[in-house]
PDB file of N, CA and C in Angstrom:
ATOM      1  N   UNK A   1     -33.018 -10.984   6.774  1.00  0.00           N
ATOM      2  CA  UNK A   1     -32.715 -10.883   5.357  1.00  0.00           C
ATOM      3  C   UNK A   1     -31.689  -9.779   5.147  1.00  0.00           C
ATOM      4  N   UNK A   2     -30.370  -9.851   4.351  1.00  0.00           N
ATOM      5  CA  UNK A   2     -29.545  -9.255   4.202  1.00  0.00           C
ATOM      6  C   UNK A   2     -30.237  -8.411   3.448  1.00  0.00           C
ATOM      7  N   UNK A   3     -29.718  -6.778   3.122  1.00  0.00           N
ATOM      8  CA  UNK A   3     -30.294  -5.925   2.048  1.00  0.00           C
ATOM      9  C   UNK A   3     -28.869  -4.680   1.851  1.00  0.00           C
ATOM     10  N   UNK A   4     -28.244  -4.628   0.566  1.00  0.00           N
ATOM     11  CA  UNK A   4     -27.799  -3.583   0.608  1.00  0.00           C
ATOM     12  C   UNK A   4     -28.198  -2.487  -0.641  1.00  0.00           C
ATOM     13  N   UNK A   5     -28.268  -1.478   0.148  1.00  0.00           N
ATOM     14  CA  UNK A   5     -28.984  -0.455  -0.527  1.00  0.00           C
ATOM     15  C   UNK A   5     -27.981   0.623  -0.989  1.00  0.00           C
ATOM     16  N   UNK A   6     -27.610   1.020  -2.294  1.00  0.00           N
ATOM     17  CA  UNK A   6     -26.724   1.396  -3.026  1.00  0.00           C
ATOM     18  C   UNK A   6     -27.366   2.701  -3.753  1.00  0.00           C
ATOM     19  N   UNK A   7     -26.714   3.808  -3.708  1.00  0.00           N
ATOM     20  CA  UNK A   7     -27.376   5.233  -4.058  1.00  0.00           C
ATOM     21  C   UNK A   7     -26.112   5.786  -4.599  1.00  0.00           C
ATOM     22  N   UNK A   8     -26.788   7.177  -4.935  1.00  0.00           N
ATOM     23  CA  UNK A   8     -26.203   8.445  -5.383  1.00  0.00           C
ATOM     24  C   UNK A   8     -25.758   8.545  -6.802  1.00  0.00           C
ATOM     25  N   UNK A   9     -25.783   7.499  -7.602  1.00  0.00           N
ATOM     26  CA  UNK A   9     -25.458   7.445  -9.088  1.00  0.00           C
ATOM     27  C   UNK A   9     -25.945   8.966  -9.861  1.00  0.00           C
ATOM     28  N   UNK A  10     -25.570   9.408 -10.880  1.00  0.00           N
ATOM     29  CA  UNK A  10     -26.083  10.242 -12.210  1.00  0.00           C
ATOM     30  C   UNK A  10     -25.378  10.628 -13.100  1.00  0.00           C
ATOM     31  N   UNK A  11     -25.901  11.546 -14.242  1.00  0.00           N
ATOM     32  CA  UNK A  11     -24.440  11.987 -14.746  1.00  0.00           C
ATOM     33  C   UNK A  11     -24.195  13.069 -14.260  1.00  0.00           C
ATOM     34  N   UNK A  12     -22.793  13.361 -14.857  1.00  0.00           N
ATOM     35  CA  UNK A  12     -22.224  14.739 -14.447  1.00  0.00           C
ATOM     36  C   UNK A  12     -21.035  14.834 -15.492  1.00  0.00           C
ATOM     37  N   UNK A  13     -20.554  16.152 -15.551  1.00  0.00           N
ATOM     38  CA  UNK A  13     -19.514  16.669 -16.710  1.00  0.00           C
ATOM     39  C   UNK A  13     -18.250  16.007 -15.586  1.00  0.00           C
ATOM     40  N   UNK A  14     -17.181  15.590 -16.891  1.00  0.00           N
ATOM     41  CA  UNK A  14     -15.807  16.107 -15.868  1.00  0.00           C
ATOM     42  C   UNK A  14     -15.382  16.685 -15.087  1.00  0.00           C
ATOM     43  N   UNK A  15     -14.749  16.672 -14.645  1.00  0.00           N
ATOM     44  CA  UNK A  15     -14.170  17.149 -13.035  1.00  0.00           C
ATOM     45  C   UNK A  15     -15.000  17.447 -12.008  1.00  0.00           C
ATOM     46  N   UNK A  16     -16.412  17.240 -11.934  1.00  0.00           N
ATOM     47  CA  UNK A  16     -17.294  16.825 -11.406  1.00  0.00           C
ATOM     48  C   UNK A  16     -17.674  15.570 -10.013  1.00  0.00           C
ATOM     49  N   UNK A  17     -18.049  16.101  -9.077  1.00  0.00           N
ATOM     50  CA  UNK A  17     -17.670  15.346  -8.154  1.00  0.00           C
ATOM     51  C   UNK A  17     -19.343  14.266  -7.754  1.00  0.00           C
ATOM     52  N   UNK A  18     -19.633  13.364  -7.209  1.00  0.00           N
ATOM     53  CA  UNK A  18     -20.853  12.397  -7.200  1.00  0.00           C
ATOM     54  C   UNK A  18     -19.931  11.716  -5.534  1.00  0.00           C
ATOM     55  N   UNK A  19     -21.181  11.649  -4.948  1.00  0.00           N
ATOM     56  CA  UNK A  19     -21.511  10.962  -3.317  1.00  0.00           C
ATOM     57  C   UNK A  19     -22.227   9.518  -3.524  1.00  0.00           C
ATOM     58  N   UNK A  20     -21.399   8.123  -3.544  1.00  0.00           N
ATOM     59  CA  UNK A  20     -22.290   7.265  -3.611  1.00  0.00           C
ATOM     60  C   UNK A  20     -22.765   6.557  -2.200  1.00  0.00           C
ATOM     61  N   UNK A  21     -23.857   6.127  -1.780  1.00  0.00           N
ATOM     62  CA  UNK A  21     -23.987   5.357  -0.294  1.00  0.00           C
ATOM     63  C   UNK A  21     -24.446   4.159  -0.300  1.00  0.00           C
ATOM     64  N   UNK A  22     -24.147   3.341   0.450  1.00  0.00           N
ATOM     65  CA  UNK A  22     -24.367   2.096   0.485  1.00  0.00           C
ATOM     66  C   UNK A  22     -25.171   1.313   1.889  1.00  0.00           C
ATOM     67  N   UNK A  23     -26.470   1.441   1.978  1.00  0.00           N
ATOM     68  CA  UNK A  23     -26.919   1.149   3.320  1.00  0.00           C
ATOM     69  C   UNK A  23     -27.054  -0.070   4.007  1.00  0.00           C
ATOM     70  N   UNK A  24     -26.494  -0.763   4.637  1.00  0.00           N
ATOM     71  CA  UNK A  24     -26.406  -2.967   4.788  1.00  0.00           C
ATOM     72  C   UNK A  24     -27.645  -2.825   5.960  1.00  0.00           C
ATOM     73  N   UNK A  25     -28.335  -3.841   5.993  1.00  0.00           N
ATOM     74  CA  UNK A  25     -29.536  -3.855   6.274  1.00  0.00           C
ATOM     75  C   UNK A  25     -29.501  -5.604   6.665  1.00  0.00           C
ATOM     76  N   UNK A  26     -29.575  -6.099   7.732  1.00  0.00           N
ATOM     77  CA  UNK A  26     -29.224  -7.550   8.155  1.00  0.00           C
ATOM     78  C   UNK A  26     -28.312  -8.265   8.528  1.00  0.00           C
ATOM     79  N   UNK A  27     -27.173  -7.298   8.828  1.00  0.00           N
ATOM     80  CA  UNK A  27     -25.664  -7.899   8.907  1.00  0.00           C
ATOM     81  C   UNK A  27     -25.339  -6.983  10.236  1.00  0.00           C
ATOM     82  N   UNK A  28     -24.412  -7.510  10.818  1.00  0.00           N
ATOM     83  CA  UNK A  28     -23.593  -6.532  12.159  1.00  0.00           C
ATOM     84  C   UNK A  28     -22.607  -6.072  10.962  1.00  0.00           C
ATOM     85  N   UNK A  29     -22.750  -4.578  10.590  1.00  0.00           N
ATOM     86  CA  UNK A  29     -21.871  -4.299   9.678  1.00  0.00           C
ATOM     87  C   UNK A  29     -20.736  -3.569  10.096  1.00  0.00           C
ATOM     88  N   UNK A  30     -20.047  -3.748  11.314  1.00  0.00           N
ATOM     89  CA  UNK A  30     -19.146  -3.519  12.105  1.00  0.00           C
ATOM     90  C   UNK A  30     -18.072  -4.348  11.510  1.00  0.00           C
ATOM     91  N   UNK A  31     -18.981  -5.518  11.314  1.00  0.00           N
ATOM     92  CA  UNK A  31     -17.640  -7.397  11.289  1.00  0.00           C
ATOM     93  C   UNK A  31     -17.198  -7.127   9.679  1.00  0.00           C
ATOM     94  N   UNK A  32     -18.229  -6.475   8.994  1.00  0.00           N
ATOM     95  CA  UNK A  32     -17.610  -6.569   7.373  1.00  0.00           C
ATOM     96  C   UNK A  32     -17.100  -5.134   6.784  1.00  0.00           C
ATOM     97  N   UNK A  33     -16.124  -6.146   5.900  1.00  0.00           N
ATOM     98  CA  UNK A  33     -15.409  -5.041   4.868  1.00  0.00           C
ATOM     99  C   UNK A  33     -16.545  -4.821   4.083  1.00  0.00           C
ATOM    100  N   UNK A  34     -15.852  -3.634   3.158  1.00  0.00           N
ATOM    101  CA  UNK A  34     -17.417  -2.920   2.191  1.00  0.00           C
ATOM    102  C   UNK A  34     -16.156  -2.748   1.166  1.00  0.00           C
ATOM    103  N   UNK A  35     -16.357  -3.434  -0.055  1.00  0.00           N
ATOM    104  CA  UNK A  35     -15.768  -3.099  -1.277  1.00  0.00           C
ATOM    105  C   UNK A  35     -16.619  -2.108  -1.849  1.00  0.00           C
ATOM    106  N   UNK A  36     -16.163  -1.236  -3.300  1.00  0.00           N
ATOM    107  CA  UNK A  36     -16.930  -0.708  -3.940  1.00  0.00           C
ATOM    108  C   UNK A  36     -16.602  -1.278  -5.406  1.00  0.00           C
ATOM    109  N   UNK A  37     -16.993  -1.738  -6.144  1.00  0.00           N
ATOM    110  CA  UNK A  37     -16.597  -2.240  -7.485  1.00  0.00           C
ATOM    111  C   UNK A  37     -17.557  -1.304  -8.614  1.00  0.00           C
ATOM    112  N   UNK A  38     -16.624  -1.424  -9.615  1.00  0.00           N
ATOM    113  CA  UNK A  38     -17.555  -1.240 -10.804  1.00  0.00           C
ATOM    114  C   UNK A  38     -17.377  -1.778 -11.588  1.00  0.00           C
ATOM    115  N   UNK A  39     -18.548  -1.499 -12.887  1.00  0.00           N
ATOM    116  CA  UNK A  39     -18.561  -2.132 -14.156  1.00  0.00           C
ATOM    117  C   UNK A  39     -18.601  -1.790 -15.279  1.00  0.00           C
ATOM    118  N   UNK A  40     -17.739  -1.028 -16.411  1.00  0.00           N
ATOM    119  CA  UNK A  40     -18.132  -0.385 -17.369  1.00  0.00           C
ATOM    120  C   UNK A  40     -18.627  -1.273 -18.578  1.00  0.00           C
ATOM    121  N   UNK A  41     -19.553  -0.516 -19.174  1.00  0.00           N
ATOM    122  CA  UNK A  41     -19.686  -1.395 -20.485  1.00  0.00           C
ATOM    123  C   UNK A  41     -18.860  -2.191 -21.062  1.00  0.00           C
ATOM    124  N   UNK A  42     -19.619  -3.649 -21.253  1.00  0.00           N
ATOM    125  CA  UNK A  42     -18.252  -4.370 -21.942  1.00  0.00           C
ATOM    126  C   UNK A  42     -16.877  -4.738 -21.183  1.00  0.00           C
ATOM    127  N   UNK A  43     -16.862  -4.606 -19.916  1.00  0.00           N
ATOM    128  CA  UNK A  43     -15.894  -4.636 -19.384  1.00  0.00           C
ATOM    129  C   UNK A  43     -15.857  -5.433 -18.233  1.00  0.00           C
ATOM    130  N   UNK A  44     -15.017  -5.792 -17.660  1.00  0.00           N
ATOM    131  CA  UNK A  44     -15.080  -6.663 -16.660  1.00  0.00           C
ATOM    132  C   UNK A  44     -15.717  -6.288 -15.081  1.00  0.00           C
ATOM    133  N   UNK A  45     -15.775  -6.654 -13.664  1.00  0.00           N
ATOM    134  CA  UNK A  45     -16.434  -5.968 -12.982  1.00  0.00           C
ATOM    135  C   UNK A  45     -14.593  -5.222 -11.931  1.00  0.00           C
ATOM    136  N   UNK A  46     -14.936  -4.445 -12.038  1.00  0.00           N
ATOM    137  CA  UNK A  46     -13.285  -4.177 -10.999  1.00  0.00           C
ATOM    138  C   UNK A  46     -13.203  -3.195  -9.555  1.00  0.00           C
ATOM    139  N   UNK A  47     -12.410  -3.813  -8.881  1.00  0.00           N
ATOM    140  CA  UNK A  47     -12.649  -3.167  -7.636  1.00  0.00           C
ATOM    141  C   UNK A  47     -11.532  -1.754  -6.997  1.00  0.00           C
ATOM    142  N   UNK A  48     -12.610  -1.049  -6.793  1.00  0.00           N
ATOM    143  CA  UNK A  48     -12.284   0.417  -6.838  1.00  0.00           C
ATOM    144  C   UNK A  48     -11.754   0.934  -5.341  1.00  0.00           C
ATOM    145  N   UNK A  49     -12.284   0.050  -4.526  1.00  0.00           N
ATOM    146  CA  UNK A  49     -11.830   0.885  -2.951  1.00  0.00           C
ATOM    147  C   UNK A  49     -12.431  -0.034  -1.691  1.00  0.00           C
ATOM    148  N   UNK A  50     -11.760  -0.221  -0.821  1.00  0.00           N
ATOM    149  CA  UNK A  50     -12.477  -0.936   0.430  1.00  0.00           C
ATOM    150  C   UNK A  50     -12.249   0.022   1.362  1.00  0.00           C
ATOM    151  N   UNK A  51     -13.059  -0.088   2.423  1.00  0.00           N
ATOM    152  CA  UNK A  51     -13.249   0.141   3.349  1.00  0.00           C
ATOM    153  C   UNK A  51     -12.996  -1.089   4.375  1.00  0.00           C
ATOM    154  N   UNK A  52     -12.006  -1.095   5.013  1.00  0.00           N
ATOM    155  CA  UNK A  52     -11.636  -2.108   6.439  1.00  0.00           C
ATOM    156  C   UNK A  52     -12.427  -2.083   7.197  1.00  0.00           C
ATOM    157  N   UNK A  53     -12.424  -3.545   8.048  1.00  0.00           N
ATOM    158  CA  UNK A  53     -12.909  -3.770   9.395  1.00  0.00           C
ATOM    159  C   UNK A  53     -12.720  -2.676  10.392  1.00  0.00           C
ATOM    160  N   UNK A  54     -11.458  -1.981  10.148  1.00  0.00           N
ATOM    161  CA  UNK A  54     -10.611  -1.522  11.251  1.00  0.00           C
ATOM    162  C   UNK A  54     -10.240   0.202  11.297  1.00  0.00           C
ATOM    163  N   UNK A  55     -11.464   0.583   9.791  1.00  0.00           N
ATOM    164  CA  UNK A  55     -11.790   1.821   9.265  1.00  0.00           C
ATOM    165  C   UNK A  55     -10.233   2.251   8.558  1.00  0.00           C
ATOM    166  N   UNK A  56      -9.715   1.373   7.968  1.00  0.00           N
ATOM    167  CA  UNK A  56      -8.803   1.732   6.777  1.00  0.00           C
ATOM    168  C   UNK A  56      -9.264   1.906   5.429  1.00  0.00           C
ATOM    169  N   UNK A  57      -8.638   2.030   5.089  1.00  0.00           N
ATOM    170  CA  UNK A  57      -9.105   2.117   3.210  1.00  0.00           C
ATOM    171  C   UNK A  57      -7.993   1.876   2.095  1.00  0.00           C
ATOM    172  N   UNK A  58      -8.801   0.926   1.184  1.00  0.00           N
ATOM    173  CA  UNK A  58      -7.625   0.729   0.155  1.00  0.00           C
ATOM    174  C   UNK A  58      -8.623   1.144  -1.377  1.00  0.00           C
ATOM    175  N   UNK A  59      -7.372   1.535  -2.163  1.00  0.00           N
ATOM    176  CA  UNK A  59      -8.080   2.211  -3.531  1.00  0.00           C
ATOM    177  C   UNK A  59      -7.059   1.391  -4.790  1.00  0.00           C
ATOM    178  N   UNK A  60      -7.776   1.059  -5.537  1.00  0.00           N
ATOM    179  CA  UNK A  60      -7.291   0.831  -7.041  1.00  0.00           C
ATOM    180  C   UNK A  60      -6.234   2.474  -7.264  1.00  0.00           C
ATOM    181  N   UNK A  61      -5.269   1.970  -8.027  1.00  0.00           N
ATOM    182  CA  UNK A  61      -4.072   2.840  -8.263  1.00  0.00           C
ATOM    183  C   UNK A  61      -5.560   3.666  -9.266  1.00  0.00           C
ATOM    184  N   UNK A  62      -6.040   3.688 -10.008  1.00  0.00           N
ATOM    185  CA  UNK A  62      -6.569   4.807 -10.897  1.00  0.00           C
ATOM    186  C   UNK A  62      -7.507   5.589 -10.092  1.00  0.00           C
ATOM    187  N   UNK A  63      -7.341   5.508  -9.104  1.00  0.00           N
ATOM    188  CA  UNK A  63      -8.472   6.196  -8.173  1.00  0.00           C
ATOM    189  C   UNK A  63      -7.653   7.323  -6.926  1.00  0.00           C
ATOM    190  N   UNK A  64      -7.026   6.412  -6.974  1.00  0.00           N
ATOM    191  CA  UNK A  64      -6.045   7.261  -5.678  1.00  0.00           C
ATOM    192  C   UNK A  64      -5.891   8.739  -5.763  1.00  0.00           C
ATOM    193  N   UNK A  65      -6.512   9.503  -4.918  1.00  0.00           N
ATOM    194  CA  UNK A  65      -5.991  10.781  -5.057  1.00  0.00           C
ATOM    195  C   UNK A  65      -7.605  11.521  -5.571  1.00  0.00           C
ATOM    196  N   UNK A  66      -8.445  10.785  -6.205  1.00  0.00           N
ATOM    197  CA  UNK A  66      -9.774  11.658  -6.144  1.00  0.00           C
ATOM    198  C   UNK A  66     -10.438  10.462  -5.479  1.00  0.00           C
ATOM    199  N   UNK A  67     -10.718   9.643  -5.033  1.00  0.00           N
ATOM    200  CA  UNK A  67     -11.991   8.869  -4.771  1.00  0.00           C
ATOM    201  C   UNK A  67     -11.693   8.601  -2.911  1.00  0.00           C
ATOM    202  N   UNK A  68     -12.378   9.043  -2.074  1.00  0.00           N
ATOM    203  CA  UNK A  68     -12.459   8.023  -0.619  1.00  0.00           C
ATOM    204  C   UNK A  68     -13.401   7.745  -0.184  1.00  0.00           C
ATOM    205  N   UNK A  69     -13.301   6.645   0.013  1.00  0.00           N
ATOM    206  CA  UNK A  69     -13.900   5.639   0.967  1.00  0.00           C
ATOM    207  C   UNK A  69     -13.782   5.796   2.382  1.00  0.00           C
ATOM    208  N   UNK A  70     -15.545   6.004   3.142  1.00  0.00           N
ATOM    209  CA  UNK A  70     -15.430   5.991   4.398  1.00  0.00           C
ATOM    210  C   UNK A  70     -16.643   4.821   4.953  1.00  0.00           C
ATOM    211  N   UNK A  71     -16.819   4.882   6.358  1.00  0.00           N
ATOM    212  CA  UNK A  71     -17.826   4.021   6.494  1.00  0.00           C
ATOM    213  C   UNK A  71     -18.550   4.055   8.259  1.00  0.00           C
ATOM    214  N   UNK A  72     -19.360   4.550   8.201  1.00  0.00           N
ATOM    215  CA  UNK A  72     -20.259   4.844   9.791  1.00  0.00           C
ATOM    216  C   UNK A  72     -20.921   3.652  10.165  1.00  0.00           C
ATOM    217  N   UNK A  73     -20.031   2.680  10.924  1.00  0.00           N
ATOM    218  CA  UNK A  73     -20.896   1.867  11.690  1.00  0.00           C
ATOM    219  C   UNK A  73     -22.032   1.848  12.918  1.00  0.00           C
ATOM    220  N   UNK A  74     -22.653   2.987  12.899  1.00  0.00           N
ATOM    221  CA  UNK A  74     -23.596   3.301  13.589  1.00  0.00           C
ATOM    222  C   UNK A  74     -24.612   3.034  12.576  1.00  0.00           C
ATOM    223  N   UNK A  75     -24.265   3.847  12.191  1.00  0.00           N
ATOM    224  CA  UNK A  75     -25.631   3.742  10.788  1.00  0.00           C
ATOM    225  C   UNK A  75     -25.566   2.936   9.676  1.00  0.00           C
ATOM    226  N   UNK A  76     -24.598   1.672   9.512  1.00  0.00           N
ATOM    227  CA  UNK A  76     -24.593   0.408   8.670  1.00  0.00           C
ATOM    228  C   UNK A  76     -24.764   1.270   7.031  1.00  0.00           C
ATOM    229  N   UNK A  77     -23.570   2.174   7.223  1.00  0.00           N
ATOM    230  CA  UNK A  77     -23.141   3.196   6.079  1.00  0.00           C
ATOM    231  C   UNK A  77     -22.099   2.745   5.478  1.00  0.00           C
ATOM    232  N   UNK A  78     -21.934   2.992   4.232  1.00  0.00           N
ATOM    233  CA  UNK A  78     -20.504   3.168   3.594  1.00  0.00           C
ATOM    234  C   UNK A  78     -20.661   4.406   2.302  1.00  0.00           C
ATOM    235  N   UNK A  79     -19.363   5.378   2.451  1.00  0.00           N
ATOM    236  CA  UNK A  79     -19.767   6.358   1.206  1.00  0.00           C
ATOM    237  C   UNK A  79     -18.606   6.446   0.255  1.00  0.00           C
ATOM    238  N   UNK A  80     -18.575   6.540  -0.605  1.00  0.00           N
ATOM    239  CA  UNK A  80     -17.656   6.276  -1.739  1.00  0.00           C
ATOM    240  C   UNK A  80     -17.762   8.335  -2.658  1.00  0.00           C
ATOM    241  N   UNK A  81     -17.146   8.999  -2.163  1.00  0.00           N
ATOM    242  CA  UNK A  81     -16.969   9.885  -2.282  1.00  0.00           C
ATOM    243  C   UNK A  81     -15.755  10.407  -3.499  1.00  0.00           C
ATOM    244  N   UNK A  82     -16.663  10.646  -4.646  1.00  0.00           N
ATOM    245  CA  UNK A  82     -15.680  10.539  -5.778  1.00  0.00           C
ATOM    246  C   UNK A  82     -15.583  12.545  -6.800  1.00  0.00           C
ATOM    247  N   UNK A  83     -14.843  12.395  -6.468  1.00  0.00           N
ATOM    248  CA  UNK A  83     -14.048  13.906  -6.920  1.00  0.00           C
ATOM    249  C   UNK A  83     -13.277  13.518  -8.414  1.00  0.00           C
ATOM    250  N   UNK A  84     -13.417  14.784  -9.157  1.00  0.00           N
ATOM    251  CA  UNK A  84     -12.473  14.699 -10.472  1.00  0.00           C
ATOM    252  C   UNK A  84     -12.479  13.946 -11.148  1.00  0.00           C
ATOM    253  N   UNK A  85     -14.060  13.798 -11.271  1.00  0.00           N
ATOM    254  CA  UNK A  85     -14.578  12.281 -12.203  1.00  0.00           C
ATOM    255  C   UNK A  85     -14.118  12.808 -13.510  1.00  0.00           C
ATOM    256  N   UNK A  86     -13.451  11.220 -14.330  1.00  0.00           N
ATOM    257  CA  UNK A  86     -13.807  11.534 -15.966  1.00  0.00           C
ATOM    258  C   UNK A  86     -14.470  10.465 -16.349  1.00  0.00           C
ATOM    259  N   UNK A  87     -14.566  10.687 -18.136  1.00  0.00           N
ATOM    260  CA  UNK A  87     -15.402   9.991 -18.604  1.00  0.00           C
ATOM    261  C   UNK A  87     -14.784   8.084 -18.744  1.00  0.00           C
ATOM    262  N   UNK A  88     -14.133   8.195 -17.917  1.00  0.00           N
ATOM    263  CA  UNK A  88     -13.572   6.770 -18.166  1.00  0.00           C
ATOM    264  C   UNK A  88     -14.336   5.982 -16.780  1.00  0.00           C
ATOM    265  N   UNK A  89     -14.546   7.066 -15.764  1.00  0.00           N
ATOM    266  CA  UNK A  89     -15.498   6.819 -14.642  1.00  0.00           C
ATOM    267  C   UNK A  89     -16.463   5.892 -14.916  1.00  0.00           C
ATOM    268  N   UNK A  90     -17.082   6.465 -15.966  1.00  0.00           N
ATOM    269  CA  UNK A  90     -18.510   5.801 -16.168  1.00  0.00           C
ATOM    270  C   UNK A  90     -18.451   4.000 -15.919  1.00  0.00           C
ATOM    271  N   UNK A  91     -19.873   4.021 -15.491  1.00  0.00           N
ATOM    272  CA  UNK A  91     -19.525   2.521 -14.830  1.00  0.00           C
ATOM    273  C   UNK A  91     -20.905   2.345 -14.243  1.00  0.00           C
ATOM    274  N   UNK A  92     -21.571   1.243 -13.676  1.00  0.00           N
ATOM    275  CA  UNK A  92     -22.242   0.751 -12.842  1.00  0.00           C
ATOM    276  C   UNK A  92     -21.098   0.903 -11.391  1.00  0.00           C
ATOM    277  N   UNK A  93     -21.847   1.269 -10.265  1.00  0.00           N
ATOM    278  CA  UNK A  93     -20.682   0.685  -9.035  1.00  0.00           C
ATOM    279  C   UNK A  93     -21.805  -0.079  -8.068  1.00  0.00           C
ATOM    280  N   UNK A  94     -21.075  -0.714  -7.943  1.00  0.00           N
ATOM    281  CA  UNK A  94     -22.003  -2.151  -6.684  1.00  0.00           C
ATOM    282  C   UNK A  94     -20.732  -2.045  -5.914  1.00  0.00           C
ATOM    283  N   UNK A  95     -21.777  -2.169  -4.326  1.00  0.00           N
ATOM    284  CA  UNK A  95     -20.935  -2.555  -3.139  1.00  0.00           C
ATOM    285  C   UNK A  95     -21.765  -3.670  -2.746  1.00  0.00           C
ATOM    286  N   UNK A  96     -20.379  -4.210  -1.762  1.00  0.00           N
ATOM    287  CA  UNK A  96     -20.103  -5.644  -1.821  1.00  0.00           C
ATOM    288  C   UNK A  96     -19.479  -5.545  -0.228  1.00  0.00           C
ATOM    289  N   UNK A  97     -20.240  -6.407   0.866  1.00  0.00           N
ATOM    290  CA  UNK A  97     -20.470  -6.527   1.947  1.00  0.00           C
ATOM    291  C   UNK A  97     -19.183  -8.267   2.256  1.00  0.00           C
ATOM    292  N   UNK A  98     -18.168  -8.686   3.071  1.00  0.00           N
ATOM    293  CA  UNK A  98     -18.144  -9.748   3.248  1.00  0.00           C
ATOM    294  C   UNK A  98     -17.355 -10.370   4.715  1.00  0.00           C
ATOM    295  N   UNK A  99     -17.433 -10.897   4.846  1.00  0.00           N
ATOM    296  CA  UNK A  99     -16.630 -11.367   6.386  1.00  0.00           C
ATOM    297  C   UNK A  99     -16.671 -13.011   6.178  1.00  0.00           C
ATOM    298  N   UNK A 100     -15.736 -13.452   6.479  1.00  0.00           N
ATOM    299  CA  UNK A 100     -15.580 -14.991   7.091  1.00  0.00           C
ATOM    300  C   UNK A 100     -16.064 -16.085   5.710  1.00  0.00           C
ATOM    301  N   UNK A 101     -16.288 -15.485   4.747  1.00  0.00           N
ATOM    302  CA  UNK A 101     -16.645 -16.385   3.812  1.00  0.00           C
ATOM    303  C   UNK A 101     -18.285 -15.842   3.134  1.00  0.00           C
ATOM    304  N   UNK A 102     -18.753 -14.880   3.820  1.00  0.00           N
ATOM    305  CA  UNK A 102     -20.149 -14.800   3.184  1.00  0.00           C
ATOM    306  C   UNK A 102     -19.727 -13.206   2.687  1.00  0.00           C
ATOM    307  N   UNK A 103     -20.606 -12.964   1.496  1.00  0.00           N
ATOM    308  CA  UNK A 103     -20.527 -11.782   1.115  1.00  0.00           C
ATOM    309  C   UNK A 103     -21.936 -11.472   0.338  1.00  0.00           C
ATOM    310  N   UNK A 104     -22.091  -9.950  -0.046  1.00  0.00           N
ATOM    311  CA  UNK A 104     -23.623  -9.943  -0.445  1.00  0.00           C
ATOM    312  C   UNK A 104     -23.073  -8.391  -1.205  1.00  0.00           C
ATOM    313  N   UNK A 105     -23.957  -8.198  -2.276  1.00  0.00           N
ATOM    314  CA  UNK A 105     -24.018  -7.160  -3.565  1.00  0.00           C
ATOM    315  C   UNK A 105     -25.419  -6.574  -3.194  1.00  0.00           C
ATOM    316  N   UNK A 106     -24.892  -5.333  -3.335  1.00  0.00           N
ATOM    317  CA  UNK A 106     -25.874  -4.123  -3.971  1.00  0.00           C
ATOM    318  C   UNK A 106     -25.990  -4.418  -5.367  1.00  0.00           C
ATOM    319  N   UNK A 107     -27.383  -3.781  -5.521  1.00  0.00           N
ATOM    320  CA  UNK A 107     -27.789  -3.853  -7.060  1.00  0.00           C
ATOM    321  C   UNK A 107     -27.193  -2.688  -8.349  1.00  0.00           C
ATOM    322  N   UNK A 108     -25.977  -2.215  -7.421  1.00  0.00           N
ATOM    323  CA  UNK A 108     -25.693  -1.023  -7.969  1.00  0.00           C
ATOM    324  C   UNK A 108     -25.977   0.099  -8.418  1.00  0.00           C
ATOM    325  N   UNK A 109     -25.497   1.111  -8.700  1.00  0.00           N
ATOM    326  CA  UNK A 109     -25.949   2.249  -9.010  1.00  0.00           C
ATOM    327  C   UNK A 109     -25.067   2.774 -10.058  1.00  0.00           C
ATOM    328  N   UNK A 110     -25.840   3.792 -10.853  1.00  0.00           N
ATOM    329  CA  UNK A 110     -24.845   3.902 -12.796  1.00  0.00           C
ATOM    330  C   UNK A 110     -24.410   5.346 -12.421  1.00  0.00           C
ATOM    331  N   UNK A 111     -23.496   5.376 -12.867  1.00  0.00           N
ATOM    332  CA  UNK A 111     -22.436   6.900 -13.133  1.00  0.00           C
ATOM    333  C   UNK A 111     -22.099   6.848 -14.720  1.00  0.00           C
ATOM    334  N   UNK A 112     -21.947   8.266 -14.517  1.00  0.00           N
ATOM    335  CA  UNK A 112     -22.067   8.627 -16.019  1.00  0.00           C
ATOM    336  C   UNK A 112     -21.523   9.828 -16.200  1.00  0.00           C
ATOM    337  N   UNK A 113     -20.137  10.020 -16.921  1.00  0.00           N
ATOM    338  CA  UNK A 113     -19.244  11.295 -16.719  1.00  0.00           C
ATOM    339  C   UNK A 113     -19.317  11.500 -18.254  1.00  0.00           C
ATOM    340  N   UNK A 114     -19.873  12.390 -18.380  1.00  0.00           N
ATOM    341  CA  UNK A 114     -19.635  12.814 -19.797  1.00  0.00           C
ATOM    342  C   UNK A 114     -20.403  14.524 -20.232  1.00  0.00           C
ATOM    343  N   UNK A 115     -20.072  15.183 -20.978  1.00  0.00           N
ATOM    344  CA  UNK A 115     -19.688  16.499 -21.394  1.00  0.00           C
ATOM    345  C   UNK A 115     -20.801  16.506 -22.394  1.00  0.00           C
TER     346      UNK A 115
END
């Protein structure tokens, strides 16, 4: 049974930094990319940063420069390491596991930047 386990959410003031983790549980998580998406109220779901097969990383232009993405395939990890949060941050973030056509969601976890 696939399981991904999605942490570190809370609030915090601006410029404020939050550690999110994502634990895959049923998958060789070596073979898959790890998106991180979010969702703000009312808003659509949008994707914030991957993590490669090949331990690269790609980021949404509004992220670049405070948010990285890493990922320990020993320990079927991914961490989404976000610096210089603002309140536009706020969001649900779900990660999102996929290779070859199959993919699988965390139940997400809520952030909340506000003063």
């Amino acid at each position: 049974q696939v399981q991904l386990v999605d942490s570190g959410g809370g609030l915090v003031q601006p410029g404020e930094s939050l550690r999110l983790s994502c634990e895959a549980r049923g998958i060789n998580f070596r073979l898959f990319a790890v998106d991180w998406y979010r969702q703000a109220p009312e808003k659509e779901r949008e994707l914030v940063a991957t993590a490669t097969v090949d331990n690269g990383a790609i980021y949404a232009d509004f992220v670049k420069g405070r948010f990285t993405v890493s990922r320990d395939n020993i320990n079927r990890r991914s961490t989404l390491q976000m610096n210089m949060l603002e309140p536009e941050d706020t969001a649900v973030y779900y990660c999102h596991v996929r290779a070859r056509g199959s993919g699988w969601w965390g139940r997400g976890t809520r952030v909340t930047v506000s003063s």
